[in-house]
Each structure stands twice: as C-alpha cells, then as structure tokens.
N, C-alpha and C. Protein backbone atom coordinates (compact mmCIF):
# COMPACT_ATOMS: atom_id res chain seq x y z
N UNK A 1 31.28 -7.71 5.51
CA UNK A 1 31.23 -6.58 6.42
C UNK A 1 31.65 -5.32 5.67
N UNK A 2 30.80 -4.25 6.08
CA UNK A 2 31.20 -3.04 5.55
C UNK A 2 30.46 -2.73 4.17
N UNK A 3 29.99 -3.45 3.72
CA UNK A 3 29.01 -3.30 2.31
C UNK A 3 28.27 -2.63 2.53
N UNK A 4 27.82 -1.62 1.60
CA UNK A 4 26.20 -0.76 2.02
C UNK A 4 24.95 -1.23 0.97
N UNK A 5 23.85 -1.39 2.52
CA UNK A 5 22.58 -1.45 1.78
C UNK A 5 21.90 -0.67 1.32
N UNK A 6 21.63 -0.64 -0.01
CA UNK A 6 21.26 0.60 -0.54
C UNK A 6 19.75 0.55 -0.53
N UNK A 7 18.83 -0.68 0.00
CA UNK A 7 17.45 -0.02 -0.09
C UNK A 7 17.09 -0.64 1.53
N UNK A 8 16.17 0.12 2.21
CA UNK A 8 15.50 -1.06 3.50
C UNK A 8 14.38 0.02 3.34
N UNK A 9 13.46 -1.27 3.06
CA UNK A 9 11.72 -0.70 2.52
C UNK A 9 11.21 -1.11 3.74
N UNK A 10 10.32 -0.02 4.44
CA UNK A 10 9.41 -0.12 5.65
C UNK A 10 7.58 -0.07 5.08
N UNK A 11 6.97 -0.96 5.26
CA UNK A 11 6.04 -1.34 4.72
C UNK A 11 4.58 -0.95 5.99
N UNK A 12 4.38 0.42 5.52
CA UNK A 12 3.39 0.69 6.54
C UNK A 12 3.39 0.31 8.34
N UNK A 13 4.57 0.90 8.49
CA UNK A 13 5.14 0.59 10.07
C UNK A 13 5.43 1.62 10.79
N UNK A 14 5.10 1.84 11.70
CA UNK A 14 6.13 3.07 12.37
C UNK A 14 7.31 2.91 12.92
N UNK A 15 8.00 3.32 13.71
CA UNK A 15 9.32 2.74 14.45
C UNK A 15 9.04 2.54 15.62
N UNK A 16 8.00 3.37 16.20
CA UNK A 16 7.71 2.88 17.63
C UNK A 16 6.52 1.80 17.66
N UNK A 17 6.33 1.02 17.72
CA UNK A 17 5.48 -0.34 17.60
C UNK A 17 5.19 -0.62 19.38
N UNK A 18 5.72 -0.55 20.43
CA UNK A 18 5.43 -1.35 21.49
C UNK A 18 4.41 -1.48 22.24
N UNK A 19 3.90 0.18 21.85
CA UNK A 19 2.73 0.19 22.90
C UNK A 19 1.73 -0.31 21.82
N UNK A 20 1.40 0.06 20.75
CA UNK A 20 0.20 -0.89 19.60
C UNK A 20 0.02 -2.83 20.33
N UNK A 21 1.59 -2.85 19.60
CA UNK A 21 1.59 -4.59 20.21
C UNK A 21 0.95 -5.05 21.74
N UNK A 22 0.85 -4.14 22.84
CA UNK A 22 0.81 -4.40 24.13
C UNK A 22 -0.79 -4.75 24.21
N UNK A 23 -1.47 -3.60 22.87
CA UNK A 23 -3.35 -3.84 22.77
C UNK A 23 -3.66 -4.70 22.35
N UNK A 24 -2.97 -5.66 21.87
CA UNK A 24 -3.24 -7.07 20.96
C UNK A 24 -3.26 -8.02 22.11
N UNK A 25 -4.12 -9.14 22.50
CA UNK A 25 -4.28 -10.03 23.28
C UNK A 25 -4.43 -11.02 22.10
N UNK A 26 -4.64 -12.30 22.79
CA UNK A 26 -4.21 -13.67 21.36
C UNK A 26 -6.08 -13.47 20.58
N UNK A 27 -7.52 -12.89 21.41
CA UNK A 27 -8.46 -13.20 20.06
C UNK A 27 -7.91 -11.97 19.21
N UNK A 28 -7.61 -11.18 19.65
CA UNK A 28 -7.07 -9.68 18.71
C UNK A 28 -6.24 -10.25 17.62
N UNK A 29 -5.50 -10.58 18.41
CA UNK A 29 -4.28 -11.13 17.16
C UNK A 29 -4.72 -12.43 16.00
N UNK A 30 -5.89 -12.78 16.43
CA UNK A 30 -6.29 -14.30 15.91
C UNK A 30 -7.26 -13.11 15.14
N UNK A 31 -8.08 -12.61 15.42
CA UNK A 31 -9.02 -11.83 14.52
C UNK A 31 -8.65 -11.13 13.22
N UNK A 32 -7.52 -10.28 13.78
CA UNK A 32 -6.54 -9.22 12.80
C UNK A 32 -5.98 -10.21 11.86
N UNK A 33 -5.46 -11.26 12.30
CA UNK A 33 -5.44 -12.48 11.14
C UNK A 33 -6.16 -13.01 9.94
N UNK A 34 -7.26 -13.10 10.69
CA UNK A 34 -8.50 -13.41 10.15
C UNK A 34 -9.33 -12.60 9.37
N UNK A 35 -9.24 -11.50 9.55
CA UNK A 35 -9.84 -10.72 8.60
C UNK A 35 -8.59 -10.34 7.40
N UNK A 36 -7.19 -9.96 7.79
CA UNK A 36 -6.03 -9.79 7.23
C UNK A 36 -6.38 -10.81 5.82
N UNK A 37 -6.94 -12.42 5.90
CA UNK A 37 -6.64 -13.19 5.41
C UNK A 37 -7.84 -12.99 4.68
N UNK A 38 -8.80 -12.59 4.66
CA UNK A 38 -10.35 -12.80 4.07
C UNK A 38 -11.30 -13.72 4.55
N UNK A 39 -10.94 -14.32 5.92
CA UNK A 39 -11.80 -14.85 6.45
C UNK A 39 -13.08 -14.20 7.15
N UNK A 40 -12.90 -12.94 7.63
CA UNK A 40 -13.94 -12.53 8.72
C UNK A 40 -13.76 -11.21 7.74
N UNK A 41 -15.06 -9.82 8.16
CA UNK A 41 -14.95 -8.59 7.78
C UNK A 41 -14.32 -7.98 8.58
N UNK A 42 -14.07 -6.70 8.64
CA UNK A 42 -13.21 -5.68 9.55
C UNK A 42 -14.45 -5.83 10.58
N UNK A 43 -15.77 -5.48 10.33
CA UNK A 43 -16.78 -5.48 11.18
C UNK A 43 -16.90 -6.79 12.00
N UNK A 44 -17.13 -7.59 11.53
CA UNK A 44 -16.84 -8.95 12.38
C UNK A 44 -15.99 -9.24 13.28
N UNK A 45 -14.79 -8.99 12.87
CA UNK A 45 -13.46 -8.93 13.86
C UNK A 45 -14.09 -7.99 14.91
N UNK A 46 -14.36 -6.83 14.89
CA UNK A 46 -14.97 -5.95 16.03
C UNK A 46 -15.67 -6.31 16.97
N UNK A 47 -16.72 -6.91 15.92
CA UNK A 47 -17.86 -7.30 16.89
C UNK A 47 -17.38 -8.81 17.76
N UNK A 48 -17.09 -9.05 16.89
CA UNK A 48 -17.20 -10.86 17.94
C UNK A 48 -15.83 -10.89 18.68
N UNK A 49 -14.84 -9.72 19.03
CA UNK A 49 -13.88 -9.70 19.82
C UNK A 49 -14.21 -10.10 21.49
N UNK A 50 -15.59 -8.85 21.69
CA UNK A 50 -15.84 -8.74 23.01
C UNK A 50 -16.47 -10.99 23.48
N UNK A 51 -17.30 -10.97 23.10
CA UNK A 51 -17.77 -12.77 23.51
C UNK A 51 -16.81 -13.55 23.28
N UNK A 52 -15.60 -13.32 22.29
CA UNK A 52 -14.86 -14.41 21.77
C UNK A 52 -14.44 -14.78 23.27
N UNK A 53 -13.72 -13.72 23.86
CA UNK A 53 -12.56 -13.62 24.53
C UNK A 53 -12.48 -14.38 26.14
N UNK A 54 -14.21 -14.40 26.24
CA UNK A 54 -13.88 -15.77 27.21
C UNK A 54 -14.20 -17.48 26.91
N UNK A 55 -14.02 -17.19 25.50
CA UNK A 55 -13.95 -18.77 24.98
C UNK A 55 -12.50 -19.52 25.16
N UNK A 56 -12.52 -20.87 24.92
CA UNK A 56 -11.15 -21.38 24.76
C UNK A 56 -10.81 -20.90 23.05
N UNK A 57 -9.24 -21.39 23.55
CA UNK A 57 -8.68 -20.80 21.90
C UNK A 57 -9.33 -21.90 20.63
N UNK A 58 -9.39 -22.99 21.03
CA UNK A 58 -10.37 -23.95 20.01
C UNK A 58 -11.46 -23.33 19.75
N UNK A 59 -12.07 -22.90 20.64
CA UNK A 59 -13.84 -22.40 20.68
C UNK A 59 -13.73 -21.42 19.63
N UNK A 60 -12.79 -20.42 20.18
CA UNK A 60 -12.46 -19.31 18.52
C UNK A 60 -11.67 -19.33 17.51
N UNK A 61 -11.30 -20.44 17.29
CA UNK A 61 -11.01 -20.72 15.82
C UNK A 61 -11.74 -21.36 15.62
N UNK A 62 -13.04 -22.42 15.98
CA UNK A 62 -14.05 -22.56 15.60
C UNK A 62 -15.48 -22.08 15.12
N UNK A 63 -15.33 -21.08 15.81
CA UNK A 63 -16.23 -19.51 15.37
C UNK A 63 -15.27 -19.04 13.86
N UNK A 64 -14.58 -18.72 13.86
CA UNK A 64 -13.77 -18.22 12.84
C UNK A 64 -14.08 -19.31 11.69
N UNK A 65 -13.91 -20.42 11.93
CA UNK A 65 -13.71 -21.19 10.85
C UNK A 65 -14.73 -21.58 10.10
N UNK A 66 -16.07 -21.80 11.19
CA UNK A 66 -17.50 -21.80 10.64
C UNK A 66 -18.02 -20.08 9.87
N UNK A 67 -17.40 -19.20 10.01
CA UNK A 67 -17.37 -17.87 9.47
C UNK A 67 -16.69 -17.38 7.88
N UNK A 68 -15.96 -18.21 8.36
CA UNK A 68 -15.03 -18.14 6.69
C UNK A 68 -15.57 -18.59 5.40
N UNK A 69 -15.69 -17.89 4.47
CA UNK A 69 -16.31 -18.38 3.11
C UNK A 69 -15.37 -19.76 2.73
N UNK A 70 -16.38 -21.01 2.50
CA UNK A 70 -14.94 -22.28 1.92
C UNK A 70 -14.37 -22.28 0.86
N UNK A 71 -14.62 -20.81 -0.19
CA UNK A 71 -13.99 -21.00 -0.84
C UNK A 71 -12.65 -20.43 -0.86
N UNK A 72 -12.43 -19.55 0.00
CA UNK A 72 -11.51 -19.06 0.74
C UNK A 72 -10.26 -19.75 1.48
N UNK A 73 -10.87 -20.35 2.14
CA UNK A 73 -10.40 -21.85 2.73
C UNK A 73 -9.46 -22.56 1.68
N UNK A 74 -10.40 -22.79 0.84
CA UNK A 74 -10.20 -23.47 -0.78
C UNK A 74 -8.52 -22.90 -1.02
N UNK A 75 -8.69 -21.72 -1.45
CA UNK A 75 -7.60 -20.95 -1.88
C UNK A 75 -6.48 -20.73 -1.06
N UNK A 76 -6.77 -20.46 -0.14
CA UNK A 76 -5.44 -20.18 1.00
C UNK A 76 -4.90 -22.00 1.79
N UNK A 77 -5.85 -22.43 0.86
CA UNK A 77 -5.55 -24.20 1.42
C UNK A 77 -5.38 -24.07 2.53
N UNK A 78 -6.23 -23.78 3.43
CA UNK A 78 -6.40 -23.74 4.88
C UNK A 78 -6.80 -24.90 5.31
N UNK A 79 -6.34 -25.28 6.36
CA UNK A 79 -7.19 -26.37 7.32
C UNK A 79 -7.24 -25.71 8.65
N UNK A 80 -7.80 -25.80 9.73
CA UNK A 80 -8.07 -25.73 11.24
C UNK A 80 -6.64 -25.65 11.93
N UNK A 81 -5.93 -26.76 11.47
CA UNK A 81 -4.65 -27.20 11.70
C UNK A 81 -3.78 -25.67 11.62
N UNK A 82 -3.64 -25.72 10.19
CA UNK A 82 -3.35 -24.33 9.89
C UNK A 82 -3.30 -23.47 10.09
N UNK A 83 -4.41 -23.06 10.46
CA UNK A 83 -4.99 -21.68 10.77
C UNK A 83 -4.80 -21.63 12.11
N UNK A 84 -4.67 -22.33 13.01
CA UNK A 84 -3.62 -22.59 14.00
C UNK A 84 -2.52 -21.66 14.26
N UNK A 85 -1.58 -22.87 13.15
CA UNK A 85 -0.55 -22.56 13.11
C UNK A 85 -0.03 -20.85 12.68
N UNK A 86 -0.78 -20.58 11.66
CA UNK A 86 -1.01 -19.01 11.25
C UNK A 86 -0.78 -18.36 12.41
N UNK A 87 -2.31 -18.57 13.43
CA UNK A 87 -2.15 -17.62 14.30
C UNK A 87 -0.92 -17.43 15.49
N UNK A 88 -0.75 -19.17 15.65
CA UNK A 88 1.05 -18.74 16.92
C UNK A 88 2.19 -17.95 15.91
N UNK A 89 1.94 -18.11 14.43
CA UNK A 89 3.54 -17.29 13.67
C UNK A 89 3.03 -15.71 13.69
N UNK A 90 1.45 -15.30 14.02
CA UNK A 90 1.42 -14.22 13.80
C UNK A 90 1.86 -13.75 15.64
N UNK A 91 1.05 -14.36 16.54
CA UNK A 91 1.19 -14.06 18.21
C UNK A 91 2.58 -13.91 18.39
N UNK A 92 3.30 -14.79 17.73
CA UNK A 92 5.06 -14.34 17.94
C UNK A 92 5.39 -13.32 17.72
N UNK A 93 5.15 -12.99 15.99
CA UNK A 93 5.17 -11.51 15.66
C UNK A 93 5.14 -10.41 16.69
N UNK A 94 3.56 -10.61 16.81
CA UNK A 94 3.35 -9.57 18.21
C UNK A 94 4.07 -9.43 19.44
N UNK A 95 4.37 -10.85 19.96
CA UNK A 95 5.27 -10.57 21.09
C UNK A 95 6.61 -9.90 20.53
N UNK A 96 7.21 -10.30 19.45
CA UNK A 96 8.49 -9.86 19.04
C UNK A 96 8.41 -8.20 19.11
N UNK A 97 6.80 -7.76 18.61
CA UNK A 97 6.69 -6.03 19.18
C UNK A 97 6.44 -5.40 20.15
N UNK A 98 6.27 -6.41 20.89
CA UNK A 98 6.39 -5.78 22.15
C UNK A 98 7.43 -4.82 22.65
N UNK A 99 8.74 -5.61 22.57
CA UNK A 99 10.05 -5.09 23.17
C UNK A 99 10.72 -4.11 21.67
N UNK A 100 10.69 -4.32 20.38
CA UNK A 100 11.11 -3.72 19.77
C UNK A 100 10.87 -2.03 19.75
N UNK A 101 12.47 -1.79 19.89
CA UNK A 101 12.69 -0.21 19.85
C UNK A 101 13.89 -0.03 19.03
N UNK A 102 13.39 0.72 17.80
CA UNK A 102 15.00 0.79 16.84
C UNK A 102 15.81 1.68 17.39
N UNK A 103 17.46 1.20 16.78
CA UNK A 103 18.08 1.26 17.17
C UNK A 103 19.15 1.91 15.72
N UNK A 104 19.88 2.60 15.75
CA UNK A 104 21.20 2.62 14.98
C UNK A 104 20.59 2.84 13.76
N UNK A 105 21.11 3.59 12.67
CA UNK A 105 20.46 4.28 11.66
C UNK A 105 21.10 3.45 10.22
N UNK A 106 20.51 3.42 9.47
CA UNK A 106 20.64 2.98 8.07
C UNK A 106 21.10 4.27 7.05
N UNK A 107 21.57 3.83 5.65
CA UNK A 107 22.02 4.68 5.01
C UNK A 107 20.89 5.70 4.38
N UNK A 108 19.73 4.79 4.21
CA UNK A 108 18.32 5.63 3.71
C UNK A 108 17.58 4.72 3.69
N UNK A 109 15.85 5.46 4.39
CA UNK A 109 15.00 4.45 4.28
C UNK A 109 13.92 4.64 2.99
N UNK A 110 13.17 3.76 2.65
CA UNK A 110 12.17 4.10 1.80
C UNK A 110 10.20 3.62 3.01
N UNK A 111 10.01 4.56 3.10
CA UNK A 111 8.32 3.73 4.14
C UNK A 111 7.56 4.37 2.76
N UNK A 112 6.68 2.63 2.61
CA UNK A 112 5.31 2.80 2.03
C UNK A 112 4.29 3.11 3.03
N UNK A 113 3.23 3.68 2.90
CA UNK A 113 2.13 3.97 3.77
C UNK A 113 1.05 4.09 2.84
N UNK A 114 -0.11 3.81 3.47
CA UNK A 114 -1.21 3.26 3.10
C UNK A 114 -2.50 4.04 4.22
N UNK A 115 -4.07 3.76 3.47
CA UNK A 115 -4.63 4.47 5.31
C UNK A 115 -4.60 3.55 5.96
N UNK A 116 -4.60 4.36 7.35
CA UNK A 116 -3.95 3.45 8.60
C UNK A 116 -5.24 3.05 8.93
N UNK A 117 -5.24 2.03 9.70
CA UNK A 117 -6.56 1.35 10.84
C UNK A 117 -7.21 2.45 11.29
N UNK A 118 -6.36 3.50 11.99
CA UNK A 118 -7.15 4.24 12.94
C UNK A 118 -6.32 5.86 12.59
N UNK A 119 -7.53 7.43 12.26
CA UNK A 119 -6.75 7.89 11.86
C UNK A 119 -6.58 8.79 10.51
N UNK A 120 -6.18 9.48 10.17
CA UNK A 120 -6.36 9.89 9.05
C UNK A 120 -5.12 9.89 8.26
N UNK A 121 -4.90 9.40 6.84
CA UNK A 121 -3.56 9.05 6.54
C UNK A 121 -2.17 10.12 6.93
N UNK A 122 -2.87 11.91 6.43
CA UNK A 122 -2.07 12.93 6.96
C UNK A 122 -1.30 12.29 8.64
N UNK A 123 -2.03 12.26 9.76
CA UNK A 123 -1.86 11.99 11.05
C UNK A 123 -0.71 10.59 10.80
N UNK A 124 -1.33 9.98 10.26
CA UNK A 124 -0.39 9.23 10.27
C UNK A 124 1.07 8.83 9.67
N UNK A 125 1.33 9.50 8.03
CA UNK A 125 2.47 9.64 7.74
C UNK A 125 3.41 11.03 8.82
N UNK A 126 2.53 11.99 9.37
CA UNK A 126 3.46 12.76 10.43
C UNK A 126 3.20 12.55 11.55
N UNK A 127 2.85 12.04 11.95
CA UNK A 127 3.05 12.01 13.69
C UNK A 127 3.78 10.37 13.90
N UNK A 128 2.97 9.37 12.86
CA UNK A 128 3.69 8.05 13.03
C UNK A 128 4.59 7.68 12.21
N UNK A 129 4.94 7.52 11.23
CA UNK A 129 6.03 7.82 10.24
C UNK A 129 6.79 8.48 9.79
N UNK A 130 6.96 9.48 10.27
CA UNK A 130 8.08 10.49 9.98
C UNK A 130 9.13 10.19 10.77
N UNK A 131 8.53 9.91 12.10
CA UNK A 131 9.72 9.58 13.24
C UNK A 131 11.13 8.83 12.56
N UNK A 132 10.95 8.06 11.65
CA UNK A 132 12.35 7.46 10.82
C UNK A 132 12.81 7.85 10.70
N UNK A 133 12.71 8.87 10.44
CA UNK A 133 13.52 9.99 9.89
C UNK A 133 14.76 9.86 10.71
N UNK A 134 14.84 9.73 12.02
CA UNK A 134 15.57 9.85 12.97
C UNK A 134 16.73 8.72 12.95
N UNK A 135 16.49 7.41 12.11
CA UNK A 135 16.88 6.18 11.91
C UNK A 135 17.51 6.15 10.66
N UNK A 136 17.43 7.05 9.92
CA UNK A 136 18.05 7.29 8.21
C UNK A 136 18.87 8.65 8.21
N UNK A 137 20.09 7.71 7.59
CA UNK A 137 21.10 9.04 7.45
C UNK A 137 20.70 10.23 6.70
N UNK A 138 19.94 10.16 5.46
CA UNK A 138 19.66 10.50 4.67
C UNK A 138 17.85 11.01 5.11
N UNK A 139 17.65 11.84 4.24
CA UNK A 139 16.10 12.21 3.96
C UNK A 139 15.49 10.88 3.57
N UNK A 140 14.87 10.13 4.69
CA UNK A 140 13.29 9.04 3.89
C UNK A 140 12.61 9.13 3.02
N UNK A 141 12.79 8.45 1.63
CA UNK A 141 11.47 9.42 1.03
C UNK A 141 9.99 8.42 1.61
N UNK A 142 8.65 8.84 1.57
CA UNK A 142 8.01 8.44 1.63
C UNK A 142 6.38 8.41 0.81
N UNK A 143 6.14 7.07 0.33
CA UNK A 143 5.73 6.91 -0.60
C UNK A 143 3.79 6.35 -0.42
N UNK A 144 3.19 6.97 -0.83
CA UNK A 144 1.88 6.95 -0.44
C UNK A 144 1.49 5.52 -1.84
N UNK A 145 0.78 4.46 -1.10
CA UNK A 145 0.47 3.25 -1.94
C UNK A 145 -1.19 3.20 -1.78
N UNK A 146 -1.85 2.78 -2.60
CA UNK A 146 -3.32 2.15 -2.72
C UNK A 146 -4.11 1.48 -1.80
N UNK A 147 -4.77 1.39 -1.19
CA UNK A 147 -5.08 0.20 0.19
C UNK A 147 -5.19 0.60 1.28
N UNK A 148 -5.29 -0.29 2.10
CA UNK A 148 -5.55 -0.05 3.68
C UNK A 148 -4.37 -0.66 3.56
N UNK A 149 -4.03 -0.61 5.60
CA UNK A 149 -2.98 -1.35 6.43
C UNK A 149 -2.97 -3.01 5.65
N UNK A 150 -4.34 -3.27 5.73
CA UNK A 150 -4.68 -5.17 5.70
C UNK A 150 -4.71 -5.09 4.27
N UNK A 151 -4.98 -4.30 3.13
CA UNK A 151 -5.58 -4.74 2.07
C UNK A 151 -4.60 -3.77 0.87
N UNK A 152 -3.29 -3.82 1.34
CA UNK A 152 -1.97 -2.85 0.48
C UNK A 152 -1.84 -4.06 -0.31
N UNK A 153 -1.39 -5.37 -0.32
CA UNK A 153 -0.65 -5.85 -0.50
C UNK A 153 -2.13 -7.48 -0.90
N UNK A 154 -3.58 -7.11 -1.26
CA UNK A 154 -4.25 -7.94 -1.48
C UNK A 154 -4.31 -8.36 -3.10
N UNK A 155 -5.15 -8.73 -3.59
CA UNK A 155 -5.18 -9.40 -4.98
C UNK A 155 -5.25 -7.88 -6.05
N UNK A 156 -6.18 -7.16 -5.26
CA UNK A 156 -6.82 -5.94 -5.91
C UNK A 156 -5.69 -4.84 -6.13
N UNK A 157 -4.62 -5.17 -4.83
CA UNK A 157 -3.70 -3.47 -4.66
C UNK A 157 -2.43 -4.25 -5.30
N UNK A 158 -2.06 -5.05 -5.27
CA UNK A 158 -0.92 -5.97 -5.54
C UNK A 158 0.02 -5.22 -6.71
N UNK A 159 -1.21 -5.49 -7.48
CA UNK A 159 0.12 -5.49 -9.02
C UNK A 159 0.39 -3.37 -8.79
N UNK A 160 -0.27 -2.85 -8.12
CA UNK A 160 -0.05 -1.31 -7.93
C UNK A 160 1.06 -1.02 -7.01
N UNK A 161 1.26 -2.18 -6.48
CA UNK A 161 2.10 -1.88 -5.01
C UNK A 161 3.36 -2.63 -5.54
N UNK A 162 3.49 -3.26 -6.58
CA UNK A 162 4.13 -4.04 -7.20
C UNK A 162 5.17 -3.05 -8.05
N UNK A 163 4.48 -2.16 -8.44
CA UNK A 163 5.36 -1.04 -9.98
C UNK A 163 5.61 -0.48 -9.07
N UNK A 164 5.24 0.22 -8.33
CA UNK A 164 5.93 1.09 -7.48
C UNK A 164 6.91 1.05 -6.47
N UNK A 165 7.18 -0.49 -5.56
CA UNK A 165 8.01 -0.86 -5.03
C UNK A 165 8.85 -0.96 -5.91
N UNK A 166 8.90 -1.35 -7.33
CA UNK A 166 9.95 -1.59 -8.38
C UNK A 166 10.35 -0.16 -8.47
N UNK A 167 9.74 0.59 -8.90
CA UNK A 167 10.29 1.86 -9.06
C UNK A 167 10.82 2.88 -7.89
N UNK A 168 10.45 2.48 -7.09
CA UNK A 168 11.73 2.69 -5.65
C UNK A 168 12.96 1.92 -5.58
N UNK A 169 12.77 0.83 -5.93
CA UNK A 169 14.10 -0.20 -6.29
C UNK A 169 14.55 0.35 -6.99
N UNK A 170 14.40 0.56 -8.63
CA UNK A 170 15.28 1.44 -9.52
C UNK A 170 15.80 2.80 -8.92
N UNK A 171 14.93 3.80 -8.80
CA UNK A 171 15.29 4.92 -7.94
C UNK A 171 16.65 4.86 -7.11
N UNK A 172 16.92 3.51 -6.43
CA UNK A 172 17.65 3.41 -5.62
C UNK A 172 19.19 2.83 -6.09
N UNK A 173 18.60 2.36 -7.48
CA UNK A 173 19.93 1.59 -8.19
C UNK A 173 20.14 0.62 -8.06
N UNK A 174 18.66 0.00 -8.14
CA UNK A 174 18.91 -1.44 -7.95
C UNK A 174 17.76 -1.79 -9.00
C-alpha cells in the first residue's frame, strides 16, 4: 500500500465506454470478434449482422465458421468449441462496459490511439480521449500509433506498437 504506479497505458479507449457497450448485442459482439480475429472482413461483419440476428447462436457461429479462411483457423488453433468460448470472454467484456464509469484519478496516464471505427482520428483523440485528462493528476500524454481500433496491435502494426509502447515505458522510468 501506498506505492506509486508510475505507468497505466490506455490502449485506444475512452473513459466513458457505457453507452458504445449498450450498441453491442451478442451477433455484434460475436462479429467484432470475428473480424478482430481475421475471420470475417469489416464488410462482412456489416453486412451479415442484419440476417444473422434472428438465427440461433449455433446458426452464427456456423456462418462465421464456414466464412473463415482454414488457414486462419490453422493459426489461431481454433475449433467451433473455441470460438465459442472466445465469444462468451469477449460478451463478458461487454457487459463489464456496460456499467463501467471511472472513478478516482491516477498519478499519470499514457492513451495510445489509433483511427477509430467511426470518425475521424482528430474527433476522436478530442472529444473521446482527452476526457482522461480528468482521471490523471498530471498532463496525459497522448500518443498517436499505426492501425485501426482492430488492427493496432495485428501481425503488420505489432512490432511498431511494440517500440513505442517501450519508449513510453522508458519515458516513464521504467
């Protein structure tokens, strides 16, 4: 008790999350998965939201799964089973944003941001990310990374998002 944390990295998030989470229903959240993962395109997820949604939840992870490249599958060693399971650890997630509203301020934050889903990145580091500000004792710095929301942190943006989270770590003295 009483130790200070000297880094808490916010990874393309805003602080107010509840009302986003409230637009997510379980094919949303199973889709955003799914494309998140390289199974479906951003376009796909779009399109096959509206028909999915009066299928059973088998029916659309069966659409999904006949959709997915196998070699994909291959790599993320997916099974049906799985991909399952994926989607209730991600639906929790979501419910967990539902109710989340921060609270109590940190010594300093660091937010990566990326372009957002919806939006233009400007709009979105000030109108949705700045708000931290309010949550950090200190000035946030905030750090513009390579990628989309889904694709910061993929094979392609990785090792970029990689030096630079390091070099916010150092920055920070760590």
């Amino acid at each position: 008790m009483g130790e200070e944390v000297k880094f808490t990295g916010l990874i393309n998030i805003p602080p107010h999350i509840a009302d986003r989470m409230h637009e997510i229903d379980w094919t949303g959240g199973m889709l955003n998965l799914s494309y998140f993962l390289g199974l479906v395109s951003k376009q796909d997820a779009n399109d096959l939201a509206p028909s999915m949604r009066p299928l059973t939840r088998k029916e659309q992870l069966e659409i999904v799964w006949k959709l997915s490249p196998p070699e994909r599958l291959v790599e993320l060693q997916l099974t049906p089973e799985k991909l399952d399971h994926w989607v209730d650890i991600a639906g929790s997630l979501i419910e967990c944003g539902k109710t989340y509203e921060p609270a109590s301020s940190v010594s300093v934050l660091d937010v990566f941001y990326a372009i957002p889903l919806r939006g233009s990145k400007e709009d979105w580091l000030n109108k949705q990310l700045k708000p931290w500000a309010g949550y950090s004792r200190a000035e946030p710095s905030y750090t513009d990374v390579p990628g989309q929301h889904y694709t910061l942190m993929d094979f392609d943006h990785v090792p970029g998002f990689q030096k630079i989270f390091r070099a916010r770590l150092e920055a920070r003295g760590l």
